[in-house]
C-alpha atoms as a PDB file:
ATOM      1  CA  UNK A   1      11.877  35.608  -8.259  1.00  0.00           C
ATOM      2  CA  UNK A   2      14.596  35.424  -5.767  1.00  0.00           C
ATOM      3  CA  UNK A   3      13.196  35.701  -2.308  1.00  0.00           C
ATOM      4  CA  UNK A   4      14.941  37.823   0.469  1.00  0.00           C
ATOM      5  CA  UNK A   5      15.921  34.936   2.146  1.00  0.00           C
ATOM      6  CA  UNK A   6      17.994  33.635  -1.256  1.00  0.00           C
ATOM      7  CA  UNK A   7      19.861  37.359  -1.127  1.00  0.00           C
ATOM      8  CA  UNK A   8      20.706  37.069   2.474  1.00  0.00           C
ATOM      9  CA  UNK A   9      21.831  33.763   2.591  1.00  0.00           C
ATOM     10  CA  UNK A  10      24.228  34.594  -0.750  1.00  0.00           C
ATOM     11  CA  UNK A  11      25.674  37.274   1.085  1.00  0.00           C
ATOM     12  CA  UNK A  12      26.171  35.241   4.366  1.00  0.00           C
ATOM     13  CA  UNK A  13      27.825  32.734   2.167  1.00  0.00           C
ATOM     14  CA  UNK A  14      30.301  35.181   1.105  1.00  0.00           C
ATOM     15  CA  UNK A  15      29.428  35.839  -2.441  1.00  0.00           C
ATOM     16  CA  UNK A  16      31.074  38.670  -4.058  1.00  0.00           C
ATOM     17  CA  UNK A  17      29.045  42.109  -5.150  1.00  0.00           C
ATOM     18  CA  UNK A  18      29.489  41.203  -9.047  1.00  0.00           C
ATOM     19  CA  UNK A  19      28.249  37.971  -8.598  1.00  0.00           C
ATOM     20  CA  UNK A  20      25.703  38.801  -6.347  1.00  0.00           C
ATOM     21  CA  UNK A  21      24.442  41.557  -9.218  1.00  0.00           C
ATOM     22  CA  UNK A  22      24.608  39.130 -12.247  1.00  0.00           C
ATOM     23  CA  UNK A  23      22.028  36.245  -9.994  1.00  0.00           C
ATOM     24  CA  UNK A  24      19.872  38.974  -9.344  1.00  0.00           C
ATOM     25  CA  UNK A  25      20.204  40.172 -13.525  1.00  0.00           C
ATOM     26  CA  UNK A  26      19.624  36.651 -14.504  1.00  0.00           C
ATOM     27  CA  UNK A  27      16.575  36.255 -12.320  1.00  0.00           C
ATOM     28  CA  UNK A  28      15.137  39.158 -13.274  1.00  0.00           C
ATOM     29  CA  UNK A  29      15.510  38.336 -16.930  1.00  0.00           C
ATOM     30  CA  UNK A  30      13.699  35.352 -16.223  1.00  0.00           C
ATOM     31  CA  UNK A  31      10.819  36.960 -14.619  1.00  0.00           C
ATOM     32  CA  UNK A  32      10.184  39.520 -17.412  1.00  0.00           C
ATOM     33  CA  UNK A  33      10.701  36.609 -20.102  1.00  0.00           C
ATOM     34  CA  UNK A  34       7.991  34.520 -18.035  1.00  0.00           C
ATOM     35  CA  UNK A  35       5.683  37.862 -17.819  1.00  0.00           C
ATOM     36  CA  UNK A  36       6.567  38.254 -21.628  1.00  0.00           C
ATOM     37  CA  UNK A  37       5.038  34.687 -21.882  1.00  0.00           C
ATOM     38  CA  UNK A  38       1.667  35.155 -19.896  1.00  0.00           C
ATOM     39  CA  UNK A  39       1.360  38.502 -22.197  1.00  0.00           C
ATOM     40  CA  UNK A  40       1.494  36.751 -25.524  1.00  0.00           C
ATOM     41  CA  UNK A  41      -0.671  33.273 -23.966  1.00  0.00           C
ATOM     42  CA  UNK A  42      -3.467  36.136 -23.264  1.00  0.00           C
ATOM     43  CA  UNK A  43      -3.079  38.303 -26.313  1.00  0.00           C
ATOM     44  CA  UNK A  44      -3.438  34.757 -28.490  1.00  0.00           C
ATOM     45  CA  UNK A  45      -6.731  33.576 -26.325  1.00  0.00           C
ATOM     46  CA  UNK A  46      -8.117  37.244 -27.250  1.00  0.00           C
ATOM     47  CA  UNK A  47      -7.313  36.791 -31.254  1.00  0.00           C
ATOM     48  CA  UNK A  48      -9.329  33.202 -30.584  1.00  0.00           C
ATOM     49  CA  UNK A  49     -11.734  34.841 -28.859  1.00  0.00           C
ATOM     50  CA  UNK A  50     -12.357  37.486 -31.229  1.00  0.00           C
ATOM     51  CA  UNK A  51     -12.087  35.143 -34.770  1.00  0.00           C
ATOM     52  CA  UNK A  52     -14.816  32.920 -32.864  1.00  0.00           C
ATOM     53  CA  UNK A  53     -17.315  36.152 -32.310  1.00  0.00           C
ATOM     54  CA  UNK A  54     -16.306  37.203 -36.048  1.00  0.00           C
ATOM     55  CA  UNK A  55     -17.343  33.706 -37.290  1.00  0.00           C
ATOM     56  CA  UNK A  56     -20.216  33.792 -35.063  1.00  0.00           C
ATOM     57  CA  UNK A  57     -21.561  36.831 -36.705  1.00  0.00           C
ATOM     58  CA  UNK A  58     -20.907  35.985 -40.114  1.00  0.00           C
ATOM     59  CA  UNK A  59     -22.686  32.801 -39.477  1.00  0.00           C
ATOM     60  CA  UNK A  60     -25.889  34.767 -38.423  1.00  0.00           C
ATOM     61  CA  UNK A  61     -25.740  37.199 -40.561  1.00  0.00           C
ATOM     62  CA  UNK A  62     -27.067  35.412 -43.470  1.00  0.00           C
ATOM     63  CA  UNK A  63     -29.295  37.025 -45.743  1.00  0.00           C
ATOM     64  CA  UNK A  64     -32.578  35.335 -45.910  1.00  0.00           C
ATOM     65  CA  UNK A  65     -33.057  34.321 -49.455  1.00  0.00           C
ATOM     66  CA  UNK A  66     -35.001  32.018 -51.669  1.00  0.00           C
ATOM     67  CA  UNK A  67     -33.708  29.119 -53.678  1.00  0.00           C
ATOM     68  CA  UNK A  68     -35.912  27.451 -56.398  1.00  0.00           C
ATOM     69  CA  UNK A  69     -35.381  23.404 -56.602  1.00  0.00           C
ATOM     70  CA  UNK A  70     -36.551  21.376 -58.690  1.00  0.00           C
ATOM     71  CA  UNK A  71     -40.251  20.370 -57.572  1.00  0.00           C
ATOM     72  CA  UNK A  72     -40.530  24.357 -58.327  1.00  0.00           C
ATOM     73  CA  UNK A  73     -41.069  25.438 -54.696  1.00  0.00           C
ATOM     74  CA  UNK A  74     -39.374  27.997 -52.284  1.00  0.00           C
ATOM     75  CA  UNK A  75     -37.109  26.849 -49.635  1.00  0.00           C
ATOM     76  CA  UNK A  76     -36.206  30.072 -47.002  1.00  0.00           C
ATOM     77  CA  UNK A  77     -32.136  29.915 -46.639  1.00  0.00           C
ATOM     78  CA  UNK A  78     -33.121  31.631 -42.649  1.00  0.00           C
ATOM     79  CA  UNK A  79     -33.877  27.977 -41.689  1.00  0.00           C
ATOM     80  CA  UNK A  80     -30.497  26.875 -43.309  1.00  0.00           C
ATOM     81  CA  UNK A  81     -28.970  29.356 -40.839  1.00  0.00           C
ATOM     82  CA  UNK A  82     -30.884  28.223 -37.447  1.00  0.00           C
ATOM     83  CA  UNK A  83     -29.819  25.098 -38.136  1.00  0.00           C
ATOM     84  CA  UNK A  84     -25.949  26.487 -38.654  1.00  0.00           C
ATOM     85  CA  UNK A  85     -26.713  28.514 -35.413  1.00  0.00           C
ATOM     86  CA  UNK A  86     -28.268  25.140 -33.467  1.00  0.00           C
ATOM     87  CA  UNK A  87     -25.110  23.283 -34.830  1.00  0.00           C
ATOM     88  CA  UNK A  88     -22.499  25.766 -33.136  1.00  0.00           C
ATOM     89  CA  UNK A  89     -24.181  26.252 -29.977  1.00  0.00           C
ATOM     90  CA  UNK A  90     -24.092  22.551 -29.841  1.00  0.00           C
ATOM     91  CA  UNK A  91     -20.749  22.029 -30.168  1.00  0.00           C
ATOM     92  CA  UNK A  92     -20.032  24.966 -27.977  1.00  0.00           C
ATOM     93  CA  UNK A  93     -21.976  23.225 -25.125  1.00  0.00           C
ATOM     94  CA  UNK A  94     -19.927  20.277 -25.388  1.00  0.00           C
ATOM     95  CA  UNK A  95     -16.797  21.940 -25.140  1.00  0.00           C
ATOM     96  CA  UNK A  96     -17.752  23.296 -21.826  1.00  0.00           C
ATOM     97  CA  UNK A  97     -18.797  19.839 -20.852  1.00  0.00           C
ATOM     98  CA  UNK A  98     -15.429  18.183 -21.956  1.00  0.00           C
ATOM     99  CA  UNK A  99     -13.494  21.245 -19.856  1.00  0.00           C
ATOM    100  CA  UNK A 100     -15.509  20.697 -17.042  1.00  0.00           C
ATOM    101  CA  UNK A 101     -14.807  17.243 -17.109  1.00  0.00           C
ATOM    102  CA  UNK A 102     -11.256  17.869 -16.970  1.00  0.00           C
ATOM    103  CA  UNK A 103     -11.436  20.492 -14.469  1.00  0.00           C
ATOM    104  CA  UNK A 104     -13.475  17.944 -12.176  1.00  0.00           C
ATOM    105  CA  UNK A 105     -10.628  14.953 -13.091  1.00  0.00           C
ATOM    106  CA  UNK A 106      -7.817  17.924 -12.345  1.00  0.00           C
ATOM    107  CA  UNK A 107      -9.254  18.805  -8.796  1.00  0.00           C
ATOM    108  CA  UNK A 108      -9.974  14.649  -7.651  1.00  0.00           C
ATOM    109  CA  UNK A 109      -6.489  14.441  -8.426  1.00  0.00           C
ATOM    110  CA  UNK A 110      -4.905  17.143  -6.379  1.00  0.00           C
ATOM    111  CA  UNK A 111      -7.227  15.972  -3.421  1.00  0.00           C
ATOM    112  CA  UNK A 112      -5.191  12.765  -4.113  1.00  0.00           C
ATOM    113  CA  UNK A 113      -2.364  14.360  -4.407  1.00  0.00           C
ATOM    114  CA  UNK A 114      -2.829  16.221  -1.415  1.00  0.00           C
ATOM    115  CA  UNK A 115      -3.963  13.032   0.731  1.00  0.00           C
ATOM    116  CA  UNK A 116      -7.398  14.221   1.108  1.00  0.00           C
ATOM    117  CA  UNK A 117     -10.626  11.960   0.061  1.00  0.00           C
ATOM    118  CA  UNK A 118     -11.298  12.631  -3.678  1.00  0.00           C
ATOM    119  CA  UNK A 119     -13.642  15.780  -4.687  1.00  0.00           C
ATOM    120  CA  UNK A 120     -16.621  13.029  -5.779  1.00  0.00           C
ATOM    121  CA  UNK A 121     -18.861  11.822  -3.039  1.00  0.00           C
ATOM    122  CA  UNK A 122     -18.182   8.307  -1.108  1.00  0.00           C
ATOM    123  CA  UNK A 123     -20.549   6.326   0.473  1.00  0.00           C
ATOM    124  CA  UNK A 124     -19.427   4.949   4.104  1.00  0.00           C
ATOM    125  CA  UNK A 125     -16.418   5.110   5.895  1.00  0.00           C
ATOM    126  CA  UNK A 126     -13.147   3.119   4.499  1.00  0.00           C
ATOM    127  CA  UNK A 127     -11.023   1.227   7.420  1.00  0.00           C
ATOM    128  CA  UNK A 128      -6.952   1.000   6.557  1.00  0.00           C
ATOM    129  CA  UNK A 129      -4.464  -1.849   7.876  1.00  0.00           C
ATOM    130  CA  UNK A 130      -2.809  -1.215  10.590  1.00  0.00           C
ATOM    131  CA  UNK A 131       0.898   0.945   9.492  1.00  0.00           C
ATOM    132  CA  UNK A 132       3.347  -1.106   9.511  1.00  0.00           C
ATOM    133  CA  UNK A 133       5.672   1.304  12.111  1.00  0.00           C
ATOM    134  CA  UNK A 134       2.446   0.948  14.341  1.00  0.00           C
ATOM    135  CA  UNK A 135       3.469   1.493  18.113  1.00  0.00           C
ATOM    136  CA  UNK A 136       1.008   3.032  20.847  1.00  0.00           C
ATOM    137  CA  UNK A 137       1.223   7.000  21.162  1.00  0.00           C
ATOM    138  CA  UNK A 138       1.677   7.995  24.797  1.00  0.00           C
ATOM    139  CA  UNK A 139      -2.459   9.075  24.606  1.00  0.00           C
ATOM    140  CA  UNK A 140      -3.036   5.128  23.770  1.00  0.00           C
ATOM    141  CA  UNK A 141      -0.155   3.542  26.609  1.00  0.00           C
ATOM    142  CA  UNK A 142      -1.998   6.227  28.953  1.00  0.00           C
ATOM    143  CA  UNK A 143      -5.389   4.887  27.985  1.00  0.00           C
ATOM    144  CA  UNK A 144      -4.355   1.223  28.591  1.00  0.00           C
ATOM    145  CA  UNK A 145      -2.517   2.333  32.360  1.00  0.00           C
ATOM    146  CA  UNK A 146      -6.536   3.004  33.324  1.00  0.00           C
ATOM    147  CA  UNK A 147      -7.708   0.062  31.723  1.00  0.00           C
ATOM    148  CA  UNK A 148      -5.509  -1.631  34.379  1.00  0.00           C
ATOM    149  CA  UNK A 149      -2.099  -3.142  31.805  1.00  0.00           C
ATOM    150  CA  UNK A 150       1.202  -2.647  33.813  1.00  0.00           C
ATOM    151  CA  UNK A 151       4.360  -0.823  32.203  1.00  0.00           C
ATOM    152  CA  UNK A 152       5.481  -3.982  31.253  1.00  0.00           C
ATOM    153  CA  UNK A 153       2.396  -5.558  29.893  1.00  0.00           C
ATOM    154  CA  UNK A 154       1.418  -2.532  27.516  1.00  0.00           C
ATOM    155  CA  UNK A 155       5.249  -3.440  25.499  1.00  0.00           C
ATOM    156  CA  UNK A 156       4.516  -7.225  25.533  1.00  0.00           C
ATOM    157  CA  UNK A 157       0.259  -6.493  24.216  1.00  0.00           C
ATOM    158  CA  UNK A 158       1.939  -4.086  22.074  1.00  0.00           C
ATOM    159  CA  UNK A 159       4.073  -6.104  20.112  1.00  0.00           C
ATOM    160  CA  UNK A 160       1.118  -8.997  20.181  1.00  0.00           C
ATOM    161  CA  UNK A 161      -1.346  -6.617  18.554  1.00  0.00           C
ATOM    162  CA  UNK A 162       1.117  -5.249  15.746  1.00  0.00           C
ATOM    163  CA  UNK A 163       2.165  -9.129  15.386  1.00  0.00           C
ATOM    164  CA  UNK A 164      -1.305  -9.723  15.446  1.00  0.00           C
ATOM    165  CA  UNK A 165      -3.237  -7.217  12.681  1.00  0.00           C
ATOM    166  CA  UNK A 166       0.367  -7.294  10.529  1.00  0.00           C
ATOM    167  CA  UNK A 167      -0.322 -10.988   9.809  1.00  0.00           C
ATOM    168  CA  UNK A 168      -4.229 -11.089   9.519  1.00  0.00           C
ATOM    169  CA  UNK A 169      -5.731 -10.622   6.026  1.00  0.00           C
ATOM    170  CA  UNK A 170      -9.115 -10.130   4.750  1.00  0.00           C
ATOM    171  CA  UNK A 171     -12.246  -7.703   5.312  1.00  0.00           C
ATOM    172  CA  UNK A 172     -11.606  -7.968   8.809  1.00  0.00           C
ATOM    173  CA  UNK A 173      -7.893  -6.877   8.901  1.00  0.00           C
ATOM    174  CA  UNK A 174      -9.126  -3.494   8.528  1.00  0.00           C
ATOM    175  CA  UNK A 175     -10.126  -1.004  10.455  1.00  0.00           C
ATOM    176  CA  UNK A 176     -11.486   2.657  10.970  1.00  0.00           C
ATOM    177  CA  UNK A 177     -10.419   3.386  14.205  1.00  0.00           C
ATOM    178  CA  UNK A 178      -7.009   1.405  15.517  1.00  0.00           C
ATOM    179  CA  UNK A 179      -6.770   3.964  18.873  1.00  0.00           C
ATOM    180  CA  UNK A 180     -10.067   2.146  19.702  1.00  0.00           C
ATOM    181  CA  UNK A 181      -9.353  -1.551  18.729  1.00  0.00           C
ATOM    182  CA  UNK A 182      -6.163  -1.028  20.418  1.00  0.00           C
ATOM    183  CA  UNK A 183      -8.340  -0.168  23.937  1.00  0.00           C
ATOM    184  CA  UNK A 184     -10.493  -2.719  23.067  1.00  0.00           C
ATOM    185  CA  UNK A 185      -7.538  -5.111  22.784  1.00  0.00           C
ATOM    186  CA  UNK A 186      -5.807  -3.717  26.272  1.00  0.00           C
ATOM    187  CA  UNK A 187      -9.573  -4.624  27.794  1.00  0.00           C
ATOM    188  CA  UNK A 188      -9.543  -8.078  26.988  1.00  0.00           C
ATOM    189  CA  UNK A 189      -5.729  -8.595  27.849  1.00  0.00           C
ATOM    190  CA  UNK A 190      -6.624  -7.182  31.187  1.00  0.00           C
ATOM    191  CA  UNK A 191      -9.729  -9.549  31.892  1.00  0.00           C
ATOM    192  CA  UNK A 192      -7.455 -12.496  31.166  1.00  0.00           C
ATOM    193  CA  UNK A 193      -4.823 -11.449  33.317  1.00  0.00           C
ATOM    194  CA  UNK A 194      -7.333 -11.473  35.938  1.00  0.00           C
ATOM    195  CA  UNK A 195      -9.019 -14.443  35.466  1.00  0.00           C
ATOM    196  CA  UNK A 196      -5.883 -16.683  34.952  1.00  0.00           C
ATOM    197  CA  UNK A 197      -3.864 -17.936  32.272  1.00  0.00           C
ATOM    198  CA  UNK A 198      -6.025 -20.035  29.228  1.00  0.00           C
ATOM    199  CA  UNK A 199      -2.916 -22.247  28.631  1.00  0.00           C
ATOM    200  CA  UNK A 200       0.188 -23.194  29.514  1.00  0.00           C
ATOM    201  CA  UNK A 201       1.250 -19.810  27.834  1.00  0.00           C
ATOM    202  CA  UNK A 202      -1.025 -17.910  29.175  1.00  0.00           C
ATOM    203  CA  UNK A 203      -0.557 -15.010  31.620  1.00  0.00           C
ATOM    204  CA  UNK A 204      -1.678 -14.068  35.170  1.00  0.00           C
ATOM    205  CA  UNK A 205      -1.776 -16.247  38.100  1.00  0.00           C
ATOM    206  CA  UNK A 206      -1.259 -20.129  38.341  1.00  0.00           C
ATOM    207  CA  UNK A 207      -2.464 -22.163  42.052  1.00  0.00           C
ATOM    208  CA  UNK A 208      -3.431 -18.504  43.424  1.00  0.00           C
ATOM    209  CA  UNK A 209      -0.270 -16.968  43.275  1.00  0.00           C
ATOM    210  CA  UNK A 210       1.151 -13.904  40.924  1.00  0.00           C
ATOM    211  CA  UNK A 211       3.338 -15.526  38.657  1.00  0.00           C
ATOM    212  CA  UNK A 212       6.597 -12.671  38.087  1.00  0.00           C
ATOM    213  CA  UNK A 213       8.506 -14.070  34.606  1.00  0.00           C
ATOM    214  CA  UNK A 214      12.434 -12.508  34.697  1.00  0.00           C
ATOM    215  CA  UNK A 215      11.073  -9.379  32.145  1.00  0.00           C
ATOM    216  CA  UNK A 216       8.350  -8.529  34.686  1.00  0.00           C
ATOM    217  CA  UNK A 217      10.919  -8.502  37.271  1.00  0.00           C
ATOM    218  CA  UNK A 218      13.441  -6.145  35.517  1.00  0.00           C
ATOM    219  CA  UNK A 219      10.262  -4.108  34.177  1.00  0.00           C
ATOM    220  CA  UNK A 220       9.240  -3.308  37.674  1.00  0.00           C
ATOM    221  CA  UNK A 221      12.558  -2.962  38.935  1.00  0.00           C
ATOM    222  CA  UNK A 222      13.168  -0.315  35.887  1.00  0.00           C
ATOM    223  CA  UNK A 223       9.888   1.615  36.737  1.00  0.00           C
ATOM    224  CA  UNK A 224      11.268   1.831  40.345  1.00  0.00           C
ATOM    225  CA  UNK A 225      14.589   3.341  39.292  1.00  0.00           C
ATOM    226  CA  UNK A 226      12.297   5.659  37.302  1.00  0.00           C
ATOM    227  CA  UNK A 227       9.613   6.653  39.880  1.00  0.00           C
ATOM    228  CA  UNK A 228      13.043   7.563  41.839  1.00  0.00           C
ATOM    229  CA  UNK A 229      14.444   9.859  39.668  1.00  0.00           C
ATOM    230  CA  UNK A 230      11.228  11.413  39.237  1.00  0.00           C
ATOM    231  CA  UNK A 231      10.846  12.501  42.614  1.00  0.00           C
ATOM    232  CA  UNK A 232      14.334  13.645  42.326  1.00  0.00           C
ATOM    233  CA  UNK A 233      13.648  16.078  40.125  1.00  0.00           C
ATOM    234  CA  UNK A 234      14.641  14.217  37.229  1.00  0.00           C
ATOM    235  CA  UNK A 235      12.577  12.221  35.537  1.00  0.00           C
ATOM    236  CA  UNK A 236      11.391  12.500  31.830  1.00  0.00           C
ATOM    237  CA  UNK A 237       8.052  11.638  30.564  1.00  0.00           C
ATOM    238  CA  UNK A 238       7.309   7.486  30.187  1.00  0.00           C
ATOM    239  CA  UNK A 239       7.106   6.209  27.066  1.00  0.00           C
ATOM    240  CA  UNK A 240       7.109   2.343  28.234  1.00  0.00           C
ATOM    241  CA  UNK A 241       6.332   1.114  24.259  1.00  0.00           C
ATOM    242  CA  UNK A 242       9.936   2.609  23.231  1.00  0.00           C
ATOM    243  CA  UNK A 243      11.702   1.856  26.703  1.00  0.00           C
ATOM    244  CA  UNK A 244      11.839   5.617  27.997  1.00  0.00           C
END
């Protein structure tokens, strides 16, 4: 059914009154077709519905009667009709089971659908990679500023842990939580900043002295331009991963 919206946006368009008149026609002929459709689905279940209870009843309504076979005794037709009765209530049982089923497989897919966990019950918690358009939210570059990582060294850690859980594979390339690895990964940056470069790639200080690589220098140069303009009155929030 065309929505309110649909009309006004028609007429906004500049759609002419005859036009206008023969969409809204056509929908509506649609919409009584489709109700025309639900009608004669729900009149058909009822002529199922009632040819089942008919059968149903014809089934039980057996007379009970004798038959004479040939050792000469009497065998009660009544039993002949529980058993008919057990038989249908049988296979009425499993066609609940089999449309249950297939509701239950129905709803685990939506939930998949959807992006939710599936409608059946799973044991633990499941870790993910790491996306592969991973960069730290401002909550996470805030988080490693008071761990102690300068502006500069929270783009350079940054790229080294994408880098880093992008190439690892295995159990272990997983995990449940990357917010939290991520802090956990700013921690141990910071400790070996402090206690001095591990190699002659390292970082931090070499013969007791700061060493400042060209990128640190423009970095802090940058966040002095910045610290500037905000006290001017015109400074934007940081984003140091994506170079605001």
């Amino acid at each position: 059914m065309i929505s309110c919206a649909a009309i006004q946006a028609m007429v906004d368009s500049g759609m002419s009154a005859q036009a206008l008149a023969n969409v809204i026609m056509a929908d509506n002929k649609e919409v009584m077709a489709r109700m025309q459709r639900t009608r004669d689905c729900a009149a058909q279940r009822q002529r199922i519905c009632r040819e089942r209870r008919k059968l149903s009843r014809d089934v039980t309504s057996v007379t009970p009667v004798t038959v004479t076979i040939e050792n000469k005794r009497e065998f009660p037709v009544d039993l002949l009709s529980s058993a008919i009765n057990d038989l249908s209530a049988t296979r009425e049982l499993k066609m609940e089971t089999d449309l249950s089923k297939k509701e239950r497989e129905s709803a685990r897919k939506k939930d998949l659908v959807e992006g939710q966990k599936p409608s059946r019950a799973v044991s633990g918690n499941r870790g993910c990679r790491l996306p592969a358009d991973w960069m730290p939210s401002l909550v996470d570059q805030d988080e490693a500023l008071h761990i102690g990582l300068t502006r500069q060294q929270i783009q350079v850690e940054g790229e080294k842990f994408r880098d880093y859980w992008h190439s690892r594979a295995g159990p272990g390339s997983t995990k449940i939580d990357w917010s939290a690895t991520w802090r956990n990964w700013c921690r141990k940056a910071n400790e070996d900043n402090r206690n001095g470069p591990k190699g002659p790639n390292g970082h931090g200080r070499a013969n007791g002295h700061q060493v400042e690589s060209a990128s640190q220098y423009a970095f802090r140069i940058a966040a002095e331009v910045r610290e500037r303009e905000r006290a001017a009155g015109i400074g934007r929030p940081d984003d140091f991963f994506r170079g605001n």
